[in-house]
PDB file of N, CA and C in Angstrom:
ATOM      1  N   UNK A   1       0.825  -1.189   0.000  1.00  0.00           N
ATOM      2  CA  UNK A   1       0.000   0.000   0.000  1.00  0.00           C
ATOM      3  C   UNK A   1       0.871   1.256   0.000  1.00  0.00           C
ATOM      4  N   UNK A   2       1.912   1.015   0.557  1.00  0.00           N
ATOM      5  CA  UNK A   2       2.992   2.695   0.861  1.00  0.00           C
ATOM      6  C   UNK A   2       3.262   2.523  -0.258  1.00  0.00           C
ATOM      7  N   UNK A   3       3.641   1.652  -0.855  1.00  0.00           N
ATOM      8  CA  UNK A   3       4.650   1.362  -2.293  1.00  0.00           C
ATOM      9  C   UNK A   3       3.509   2.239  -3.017  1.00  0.00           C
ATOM     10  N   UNK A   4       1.967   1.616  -3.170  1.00  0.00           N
ATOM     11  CA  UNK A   4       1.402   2.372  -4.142  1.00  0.00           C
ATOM     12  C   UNK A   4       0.884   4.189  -4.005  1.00  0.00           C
ATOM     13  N   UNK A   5       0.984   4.225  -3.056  1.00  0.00           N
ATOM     14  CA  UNK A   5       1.201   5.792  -2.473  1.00  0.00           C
ATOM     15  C   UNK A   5       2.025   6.489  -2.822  1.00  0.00           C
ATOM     16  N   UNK A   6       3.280   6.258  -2.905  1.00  0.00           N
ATOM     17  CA  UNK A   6       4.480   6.885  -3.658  1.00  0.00           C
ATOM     18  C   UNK A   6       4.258   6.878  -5.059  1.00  0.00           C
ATOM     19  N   UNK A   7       3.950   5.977  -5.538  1.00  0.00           N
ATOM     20  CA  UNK A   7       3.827   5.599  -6.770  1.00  0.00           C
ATOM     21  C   UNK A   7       2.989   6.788  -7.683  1.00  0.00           C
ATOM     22  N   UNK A   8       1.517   6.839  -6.817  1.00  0.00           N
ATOM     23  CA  UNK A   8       0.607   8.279  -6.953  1.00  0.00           C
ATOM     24  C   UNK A   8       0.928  10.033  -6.761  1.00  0.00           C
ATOM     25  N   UNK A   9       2.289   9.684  -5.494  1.00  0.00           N
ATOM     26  CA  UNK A   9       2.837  10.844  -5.882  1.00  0.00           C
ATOM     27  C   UNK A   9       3.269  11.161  -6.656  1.00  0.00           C
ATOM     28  N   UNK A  10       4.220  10.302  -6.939  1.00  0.00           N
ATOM     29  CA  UNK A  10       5.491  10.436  -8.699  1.00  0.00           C
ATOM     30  C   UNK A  10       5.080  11.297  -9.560  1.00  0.00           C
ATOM     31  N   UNK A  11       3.619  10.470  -9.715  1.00  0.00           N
ATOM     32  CA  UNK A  11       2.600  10.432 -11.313  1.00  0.00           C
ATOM     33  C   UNK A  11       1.714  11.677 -11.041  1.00  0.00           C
ATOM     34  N   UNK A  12       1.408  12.087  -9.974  1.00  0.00           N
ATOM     35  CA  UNK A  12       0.669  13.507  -9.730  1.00  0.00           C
ATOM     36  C   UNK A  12       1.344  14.386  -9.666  1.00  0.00           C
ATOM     37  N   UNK A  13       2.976  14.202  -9.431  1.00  0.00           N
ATOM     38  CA  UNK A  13       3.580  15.773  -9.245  1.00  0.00           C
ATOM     39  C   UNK A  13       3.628  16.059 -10.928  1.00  0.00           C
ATOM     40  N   UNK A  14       4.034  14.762 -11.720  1.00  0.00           N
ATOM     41  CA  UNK A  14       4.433  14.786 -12.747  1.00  0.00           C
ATOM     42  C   UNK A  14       3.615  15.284 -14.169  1.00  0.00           C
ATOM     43  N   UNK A  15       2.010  14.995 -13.236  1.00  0.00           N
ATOM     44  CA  UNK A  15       0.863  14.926 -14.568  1.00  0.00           C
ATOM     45  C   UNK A  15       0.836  16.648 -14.069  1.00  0.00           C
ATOM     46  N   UNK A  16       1.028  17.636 -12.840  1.00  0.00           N
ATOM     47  CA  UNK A  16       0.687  18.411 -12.447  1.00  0.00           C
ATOM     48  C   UNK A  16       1.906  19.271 -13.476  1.00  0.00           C
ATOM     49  N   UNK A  17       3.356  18.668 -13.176  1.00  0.00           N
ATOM     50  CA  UNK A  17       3.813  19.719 -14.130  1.00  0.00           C
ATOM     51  C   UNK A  17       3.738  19.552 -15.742  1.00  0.00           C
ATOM     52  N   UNK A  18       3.330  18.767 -15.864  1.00  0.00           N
ATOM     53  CA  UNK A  18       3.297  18.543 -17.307  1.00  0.00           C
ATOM     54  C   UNK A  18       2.264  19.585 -17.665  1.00  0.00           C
ATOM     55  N   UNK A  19       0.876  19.474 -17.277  1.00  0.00           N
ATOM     56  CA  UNK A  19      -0.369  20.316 -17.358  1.00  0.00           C
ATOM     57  C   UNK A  19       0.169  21.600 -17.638  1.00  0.00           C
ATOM     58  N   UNK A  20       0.861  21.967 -16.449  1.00  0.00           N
ATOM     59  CA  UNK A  20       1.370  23.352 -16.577  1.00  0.00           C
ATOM     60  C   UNK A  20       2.777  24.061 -17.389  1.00  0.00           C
ATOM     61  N   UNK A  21       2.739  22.919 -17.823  1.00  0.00           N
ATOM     62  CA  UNK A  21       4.477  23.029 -18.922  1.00  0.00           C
ATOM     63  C   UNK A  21       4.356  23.800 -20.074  1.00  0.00           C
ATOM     64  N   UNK A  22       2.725  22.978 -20.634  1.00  0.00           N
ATOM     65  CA  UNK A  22       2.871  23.560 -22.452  1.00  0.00           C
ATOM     66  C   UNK A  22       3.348  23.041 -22.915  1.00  0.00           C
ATOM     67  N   UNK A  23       4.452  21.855 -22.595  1.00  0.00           N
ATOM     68  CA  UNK A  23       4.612  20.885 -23.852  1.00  0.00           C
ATOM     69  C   UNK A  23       3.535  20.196 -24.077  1.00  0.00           C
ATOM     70  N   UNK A  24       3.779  19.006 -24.929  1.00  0.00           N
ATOM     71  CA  UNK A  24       3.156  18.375 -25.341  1.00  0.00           C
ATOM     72  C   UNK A  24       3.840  17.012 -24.391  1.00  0.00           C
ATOM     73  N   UNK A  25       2.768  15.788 -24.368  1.00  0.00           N
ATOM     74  CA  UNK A  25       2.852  14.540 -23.183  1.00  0.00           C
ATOM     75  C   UNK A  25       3.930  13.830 -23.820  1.00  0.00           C
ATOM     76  N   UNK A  26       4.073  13.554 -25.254  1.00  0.00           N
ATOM     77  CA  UNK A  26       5.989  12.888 -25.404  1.00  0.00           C
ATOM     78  C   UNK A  26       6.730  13.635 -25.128  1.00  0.00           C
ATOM     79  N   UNK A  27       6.509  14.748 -25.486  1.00  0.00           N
ATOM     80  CA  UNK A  27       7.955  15.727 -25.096  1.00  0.00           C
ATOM     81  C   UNK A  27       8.236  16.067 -23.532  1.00  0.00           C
ATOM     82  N   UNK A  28       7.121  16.213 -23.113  1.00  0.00           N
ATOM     83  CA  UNK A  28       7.487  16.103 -21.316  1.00  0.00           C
ATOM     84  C   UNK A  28       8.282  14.711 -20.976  1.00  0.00           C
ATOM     85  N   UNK A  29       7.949  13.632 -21.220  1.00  0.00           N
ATOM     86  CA  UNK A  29       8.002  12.726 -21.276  1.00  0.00           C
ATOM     87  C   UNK A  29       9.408  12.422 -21.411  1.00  0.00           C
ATOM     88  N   UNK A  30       9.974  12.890 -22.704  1.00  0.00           N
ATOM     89  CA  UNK A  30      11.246  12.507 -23.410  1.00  0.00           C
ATOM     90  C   UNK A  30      12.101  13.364 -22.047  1.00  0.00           C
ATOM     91  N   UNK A  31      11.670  14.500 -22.194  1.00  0.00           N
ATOM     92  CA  UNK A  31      12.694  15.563 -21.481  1.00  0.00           C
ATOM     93  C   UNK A  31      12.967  14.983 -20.079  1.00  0.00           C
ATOM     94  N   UNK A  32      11.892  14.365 -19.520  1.00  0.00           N
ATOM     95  CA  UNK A  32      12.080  13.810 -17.702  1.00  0.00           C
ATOM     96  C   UNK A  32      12.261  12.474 -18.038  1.00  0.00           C
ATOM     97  N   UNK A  33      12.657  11.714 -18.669  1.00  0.00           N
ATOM     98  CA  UNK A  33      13.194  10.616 -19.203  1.00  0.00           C
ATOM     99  C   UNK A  33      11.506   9.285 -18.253  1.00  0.00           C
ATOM    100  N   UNK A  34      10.526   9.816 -19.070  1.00  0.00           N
ATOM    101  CA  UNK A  34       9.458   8.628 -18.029  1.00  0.00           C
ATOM    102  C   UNK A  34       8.807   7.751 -19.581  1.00  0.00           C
ATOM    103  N   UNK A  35       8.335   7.074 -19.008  1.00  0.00           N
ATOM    104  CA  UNK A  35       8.018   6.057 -20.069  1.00  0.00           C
ATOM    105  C   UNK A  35       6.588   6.637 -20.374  1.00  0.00           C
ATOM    106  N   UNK A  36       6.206   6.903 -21.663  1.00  0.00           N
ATOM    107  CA  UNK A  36       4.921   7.569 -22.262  1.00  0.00           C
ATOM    108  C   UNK A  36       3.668   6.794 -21.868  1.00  0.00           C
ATOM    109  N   UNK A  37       3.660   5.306 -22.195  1.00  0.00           N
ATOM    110  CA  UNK A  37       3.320   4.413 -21.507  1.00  0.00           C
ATOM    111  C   UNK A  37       2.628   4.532 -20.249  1.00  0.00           C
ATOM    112  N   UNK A  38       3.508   4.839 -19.281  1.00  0.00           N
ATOM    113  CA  UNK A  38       3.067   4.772 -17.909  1.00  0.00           C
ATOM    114  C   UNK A  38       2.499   5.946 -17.702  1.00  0.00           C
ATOM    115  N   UNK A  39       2.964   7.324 -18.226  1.00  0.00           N
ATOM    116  CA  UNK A  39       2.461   8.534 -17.781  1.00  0.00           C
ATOM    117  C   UNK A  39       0.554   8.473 -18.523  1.00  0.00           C
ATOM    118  N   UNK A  40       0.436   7.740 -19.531  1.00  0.00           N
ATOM    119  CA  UNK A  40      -0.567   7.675 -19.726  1.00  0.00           C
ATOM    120  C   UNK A  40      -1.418   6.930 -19.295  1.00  0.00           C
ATOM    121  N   UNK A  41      -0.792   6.343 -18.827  1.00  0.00           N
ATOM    122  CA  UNK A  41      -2.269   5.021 -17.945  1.00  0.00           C
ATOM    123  C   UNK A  41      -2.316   6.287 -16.406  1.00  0.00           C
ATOM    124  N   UNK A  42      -1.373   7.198 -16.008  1.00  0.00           N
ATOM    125  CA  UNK A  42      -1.703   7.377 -14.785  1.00  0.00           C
ATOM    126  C   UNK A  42      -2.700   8.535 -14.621  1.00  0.00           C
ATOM    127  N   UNK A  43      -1.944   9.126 -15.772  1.00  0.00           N
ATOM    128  CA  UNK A  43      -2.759  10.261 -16.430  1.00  0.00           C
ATOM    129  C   UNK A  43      -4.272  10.114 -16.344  1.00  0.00           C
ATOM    130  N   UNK A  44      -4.608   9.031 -16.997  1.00  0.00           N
ATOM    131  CA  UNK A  44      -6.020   8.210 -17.355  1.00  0.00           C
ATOM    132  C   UNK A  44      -6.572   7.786 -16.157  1.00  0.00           C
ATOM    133  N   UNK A  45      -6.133   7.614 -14.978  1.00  0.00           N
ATOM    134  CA  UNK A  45      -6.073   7.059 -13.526  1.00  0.00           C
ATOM    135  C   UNK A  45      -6.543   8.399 -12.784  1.00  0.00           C
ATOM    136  N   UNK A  46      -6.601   9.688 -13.204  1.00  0.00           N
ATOM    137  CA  UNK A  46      -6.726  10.797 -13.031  1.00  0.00           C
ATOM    138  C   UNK A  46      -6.459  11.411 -11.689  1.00  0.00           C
ATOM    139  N   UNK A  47      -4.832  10.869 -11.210  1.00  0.00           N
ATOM    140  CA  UNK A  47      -4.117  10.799 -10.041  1.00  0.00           C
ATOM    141  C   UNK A  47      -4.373  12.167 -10.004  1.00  0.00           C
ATOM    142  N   UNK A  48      -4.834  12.645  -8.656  1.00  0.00           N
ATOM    143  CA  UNK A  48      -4.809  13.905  -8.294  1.00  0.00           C
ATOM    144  C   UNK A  48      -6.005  15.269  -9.201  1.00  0.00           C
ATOM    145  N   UNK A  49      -7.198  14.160  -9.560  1.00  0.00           N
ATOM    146  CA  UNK A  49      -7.362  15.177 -11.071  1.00  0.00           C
ATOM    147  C   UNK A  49      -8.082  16.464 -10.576  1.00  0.00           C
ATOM    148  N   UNK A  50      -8.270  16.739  -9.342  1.00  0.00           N
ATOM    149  CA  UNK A  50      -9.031  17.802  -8.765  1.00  0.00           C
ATOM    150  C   UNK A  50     -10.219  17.702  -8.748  1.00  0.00           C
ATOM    151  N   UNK A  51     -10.752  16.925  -8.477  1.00  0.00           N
ATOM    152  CA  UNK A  51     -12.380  16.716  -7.983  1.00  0.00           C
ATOM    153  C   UNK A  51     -12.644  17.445  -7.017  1.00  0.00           C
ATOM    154  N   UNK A  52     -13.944  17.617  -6.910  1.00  0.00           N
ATOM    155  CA  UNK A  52     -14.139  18.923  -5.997  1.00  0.00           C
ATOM    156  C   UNK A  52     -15.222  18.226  -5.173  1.00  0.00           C
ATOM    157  N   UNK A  53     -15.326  17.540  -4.059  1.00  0.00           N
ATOM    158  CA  UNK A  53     -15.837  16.797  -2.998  1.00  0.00           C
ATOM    159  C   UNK A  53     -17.661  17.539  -2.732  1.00  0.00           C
ATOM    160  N   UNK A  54     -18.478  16.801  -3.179  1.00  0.00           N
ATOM    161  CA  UNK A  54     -20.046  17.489  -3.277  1.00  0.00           C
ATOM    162  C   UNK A  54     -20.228  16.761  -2.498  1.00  0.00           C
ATOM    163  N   UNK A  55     -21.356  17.389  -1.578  1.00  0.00           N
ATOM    164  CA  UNK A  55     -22.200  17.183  -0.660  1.00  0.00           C
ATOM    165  C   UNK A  55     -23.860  17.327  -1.335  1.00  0.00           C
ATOM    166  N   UNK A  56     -24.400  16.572  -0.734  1.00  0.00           N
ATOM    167  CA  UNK A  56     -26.078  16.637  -1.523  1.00  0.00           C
ATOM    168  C   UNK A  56     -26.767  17.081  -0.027  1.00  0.00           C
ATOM    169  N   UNK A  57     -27.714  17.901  -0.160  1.00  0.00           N
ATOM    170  CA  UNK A  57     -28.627  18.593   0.632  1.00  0.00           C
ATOM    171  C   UNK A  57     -29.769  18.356   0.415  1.00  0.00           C
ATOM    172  N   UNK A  58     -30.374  17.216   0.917  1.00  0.00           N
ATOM    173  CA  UNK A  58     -31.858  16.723   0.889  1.00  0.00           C
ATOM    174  C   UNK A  58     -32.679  17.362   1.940  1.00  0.00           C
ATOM    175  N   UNK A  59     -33.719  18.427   1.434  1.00  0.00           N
ATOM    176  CA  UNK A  59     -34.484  18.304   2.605  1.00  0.00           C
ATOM    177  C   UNK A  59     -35.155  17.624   3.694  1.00  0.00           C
ATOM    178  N   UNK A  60     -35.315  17.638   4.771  1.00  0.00           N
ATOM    179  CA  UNK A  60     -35.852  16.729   5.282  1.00  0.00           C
ATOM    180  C   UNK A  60     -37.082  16.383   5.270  1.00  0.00           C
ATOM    181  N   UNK A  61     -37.877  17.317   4.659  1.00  0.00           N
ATOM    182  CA  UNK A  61     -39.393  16.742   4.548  1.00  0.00           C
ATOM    183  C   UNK A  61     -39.460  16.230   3.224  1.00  0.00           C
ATOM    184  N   UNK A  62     -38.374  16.005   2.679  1.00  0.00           N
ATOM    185  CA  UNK A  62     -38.575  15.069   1.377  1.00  0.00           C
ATOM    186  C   UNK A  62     -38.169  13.691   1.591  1.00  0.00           C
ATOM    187  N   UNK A  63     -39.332  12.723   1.298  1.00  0.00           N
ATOM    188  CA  UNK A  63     -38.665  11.211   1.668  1.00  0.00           C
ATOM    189  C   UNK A  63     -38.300  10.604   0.077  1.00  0.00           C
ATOM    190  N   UNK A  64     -39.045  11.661  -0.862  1.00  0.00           N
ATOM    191  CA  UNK A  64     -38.219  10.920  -2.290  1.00  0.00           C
ATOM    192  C   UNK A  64     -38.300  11.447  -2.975  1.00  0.00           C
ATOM    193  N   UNK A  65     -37.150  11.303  -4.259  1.00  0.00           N
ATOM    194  CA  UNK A  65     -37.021  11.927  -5.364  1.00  0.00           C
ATOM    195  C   UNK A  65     -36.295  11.313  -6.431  1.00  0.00           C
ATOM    196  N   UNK A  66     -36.759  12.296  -7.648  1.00  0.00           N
ATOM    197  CA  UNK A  66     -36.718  11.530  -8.831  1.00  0.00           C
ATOM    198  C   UNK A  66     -35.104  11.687  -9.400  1.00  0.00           C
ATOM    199  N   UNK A  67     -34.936  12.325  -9.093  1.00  0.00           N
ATOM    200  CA  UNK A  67     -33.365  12.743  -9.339  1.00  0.00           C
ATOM    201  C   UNK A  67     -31.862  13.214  -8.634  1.00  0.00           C
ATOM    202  N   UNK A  68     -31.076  13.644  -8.889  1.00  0.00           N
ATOM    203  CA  UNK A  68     -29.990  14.436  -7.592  1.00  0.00           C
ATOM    204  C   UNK A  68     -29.305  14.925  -9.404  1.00  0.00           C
ATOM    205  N   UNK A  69     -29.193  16.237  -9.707  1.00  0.00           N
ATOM    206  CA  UNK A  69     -28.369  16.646 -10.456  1.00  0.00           C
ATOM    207  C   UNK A  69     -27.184  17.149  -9.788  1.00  0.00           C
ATOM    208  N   UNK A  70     -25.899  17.121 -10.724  1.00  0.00           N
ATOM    209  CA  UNK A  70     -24.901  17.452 -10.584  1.00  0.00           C
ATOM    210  C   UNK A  70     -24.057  18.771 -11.698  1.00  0.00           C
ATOM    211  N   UNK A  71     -23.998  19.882 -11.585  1.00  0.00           N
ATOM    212  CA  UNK A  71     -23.792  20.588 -12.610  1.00  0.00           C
ATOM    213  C   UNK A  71     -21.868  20.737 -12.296  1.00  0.00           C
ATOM    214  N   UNK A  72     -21.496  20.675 -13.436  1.00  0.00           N
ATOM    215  CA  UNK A  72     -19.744  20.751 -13.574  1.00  0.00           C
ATOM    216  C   UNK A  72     -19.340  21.668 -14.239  1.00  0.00           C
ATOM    217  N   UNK A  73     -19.059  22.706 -13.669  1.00  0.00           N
ATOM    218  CA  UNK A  73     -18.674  23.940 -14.004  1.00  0.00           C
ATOM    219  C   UNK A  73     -19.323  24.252 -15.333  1.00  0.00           C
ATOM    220  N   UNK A  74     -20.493  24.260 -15.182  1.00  0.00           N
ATOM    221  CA  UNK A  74     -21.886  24.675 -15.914  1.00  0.00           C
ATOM    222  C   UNK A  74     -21.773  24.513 -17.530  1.00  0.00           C
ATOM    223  N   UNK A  75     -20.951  22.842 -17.869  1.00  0.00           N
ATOM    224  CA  UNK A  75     -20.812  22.658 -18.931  1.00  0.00           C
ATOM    225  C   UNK A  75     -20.978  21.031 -18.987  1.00  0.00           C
ATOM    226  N   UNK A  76     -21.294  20.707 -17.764  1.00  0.00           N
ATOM    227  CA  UNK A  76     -21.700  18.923 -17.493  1.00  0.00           C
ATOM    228  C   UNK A  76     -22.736  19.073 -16.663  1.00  0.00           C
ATOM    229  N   UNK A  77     -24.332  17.850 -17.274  1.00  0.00           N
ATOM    230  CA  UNK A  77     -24.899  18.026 -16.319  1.00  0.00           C
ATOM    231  C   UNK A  77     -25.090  16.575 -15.774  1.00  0.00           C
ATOM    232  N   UNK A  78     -24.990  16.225 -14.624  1.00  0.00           N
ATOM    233  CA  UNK A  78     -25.373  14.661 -14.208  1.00  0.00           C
ATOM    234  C   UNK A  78     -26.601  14.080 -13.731  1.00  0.00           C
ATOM    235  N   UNK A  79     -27.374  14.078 -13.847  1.00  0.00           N
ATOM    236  CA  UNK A  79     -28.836  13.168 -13.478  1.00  0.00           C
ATOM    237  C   UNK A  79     -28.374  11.969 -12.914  1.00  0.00           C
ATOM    238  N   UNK A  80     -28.603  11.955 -11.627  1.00  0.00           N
ATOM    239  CA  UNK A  80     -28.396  10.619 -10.588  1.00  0.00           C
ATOM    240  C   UNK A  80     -29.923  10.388 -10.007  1.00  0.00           C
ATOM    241  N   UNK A  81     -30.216   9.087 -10.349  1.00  0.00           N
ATOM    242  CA  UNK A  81     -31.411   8.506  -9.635  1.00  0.00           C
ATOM    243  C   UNK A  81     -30.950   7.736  -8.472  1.00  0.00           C
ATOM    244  N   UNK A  82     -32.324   7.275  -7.749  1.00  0.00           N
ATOM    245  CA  UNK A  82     -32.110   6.820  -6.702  1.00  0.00           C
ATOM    246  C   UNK A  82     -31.484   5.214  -6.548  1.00  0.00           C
ATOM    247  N   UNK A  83     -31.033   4.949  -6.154  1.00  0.00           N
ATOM    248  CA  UNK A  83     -30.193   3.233  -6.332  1.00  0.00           C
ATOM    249  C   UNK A  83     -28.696   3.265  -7.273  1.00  0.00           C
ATOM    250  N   UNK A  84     -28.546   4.605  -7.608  1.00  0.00           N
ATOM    251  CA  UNK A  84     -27.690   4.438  -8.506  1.00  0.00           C
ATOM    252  C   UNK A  84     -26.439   3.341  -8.422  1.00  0.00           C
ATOM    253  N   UNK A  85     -25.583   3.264  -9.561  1.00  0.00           N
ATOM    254  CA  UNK A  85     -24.271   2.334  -9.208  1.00  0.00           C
ATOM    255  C   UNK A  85     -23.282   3.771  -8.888  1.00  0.00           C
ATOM    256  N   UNK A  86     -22.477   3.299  -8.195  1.00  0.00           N
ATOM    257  CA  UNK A  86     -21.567   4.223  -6.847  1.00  0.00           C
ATOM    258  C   UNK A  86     -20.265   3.999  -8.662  1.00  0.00           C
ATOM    259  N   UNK A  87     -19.728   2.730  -8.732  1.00  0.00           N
ATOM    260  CA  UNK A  87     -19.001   2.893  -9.519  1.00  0.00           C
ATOM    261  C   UNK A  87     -18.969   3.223 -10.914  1.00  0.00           C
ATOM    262  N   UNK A  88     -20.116   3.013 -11.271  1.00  0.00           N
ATOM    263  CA  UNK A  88     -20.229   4.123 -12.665  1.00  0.00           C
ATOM    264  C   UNK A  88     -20.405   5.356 -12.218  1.00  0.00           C
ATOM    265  N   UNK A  89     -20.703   5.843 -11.259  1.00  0.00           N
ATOM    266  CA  UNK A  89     -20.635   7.423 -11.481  1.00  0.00           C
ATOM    267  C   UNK A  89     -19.143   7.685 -10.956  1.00  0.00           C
ATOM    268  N   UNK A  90     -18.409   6.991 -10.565  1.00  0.00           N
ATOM    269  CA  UNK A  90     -16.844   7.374  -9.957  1.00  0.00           C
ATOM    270  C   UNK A  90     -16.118   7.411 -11.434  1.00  0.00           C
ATOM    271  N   UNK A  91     -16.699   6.533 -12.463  1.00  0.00           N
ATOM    272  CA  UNK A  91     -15.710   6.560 -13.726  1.00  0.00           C
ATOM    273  C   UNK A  91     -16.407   7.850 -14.385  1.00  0.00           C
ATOM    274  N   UNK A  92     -17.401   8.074 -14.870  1.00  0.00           N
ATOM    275  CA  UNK A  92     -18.305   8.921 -15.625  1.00  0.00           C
ATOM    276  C   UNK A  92     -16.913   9.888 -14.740  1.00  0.00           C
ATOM    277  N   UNK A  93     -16.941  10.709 -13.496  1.00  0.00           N
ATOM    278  CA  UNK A  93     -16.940  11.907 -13.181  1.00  0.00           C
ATOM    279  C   UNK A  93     -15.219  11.962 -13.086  1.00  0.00           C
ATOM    280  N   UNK A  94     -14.550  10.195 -13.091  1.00  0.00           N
ATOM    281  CA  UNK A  94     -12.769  10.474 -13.668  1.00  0.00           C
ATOM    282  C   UNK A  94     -12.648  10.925 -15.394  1.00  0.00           C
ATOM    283  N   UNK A  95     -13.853  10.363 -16.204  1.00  0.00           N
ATOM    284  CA  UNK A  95     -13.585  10.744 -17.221  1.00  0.00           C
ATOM    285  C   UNK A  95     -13.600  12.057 -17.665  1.00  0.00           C
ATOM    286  N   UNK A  96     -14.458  12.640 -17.129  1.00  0.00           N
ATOM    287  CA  UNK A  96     -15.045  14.201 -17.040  1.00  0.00           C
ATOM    288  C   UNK A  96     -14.112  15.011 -16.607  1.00  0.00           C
ATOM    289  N   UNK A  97     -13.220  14.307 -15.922  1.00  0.00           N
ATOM    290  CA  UNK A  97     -12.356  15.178 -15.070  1.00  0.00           C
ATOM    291  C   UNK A  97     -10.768  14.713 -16.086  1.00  0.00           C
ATOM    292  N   UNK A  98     -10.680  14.110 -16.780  1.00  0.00           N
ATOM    293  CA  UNK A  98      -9.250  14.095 -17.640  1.00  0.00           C
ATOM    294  C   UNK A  98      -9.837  14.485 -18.886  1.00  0.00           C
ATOM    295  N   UNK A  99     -11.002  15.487 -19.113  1.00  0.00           N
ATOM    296  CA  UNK A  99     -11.240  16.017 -20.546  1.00  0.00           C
ATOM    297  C   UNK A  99     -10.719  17.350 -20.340  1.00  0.00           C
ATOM    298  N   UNK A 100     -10.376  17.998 -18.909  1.00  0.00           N
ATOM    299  CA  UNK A 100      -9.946  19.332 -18.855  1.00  0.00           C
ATOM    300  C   UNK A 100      -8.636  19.766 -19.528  1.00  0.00           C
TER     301      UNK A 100
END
């Protein structure tokens, strides 16, 4: 588990400066000598991708509802019903989050 902790740092300091470099992902790549390969699966892993931790506010005199939207910086909208699957919406909102 520590092993893979480090591992997430590496790849987050790395996807963080790359983002902010302006190269392009081989040429970062070439220049910090990392395997393109790996920076892209971690990349895709969306180590560190800045998710922004939502809280849902149900009233309490509501015992049900048809929906829970999610708006993403007012260019994604998410419709969550009730029972949803926990892990499709964790991928939906990593994918959403490595289109930035």
């Amino acid at each position: 588990m520590k092993q893979k902790i480090k591992r997430q740092d590496f790849w987050s300091v790395h996807i963080k400066s790359w983002k902010s470099s302006g190269q392009s992902q081989s040429e970062y790549c070439r220049r910090n000598n990392l395997d393109i390969n790996l920076f892209s699966k971690w990349k895709h892993r969306n180590v560190n991708a800045g998710f922004i931790e939502v809280k849902a506010k149900v009233p309490k005199h509501i015992d049900y509802y048809d929906f829970i939207e999610i708006s993403v910086h007012d260019d994604y909208k998410i419709k969550i019903k009730p029972n949803f699957d926990e892990e499709t919406l964790r991928r939906v909102l990593s994918l959403l989050g490595g289109l930035r």
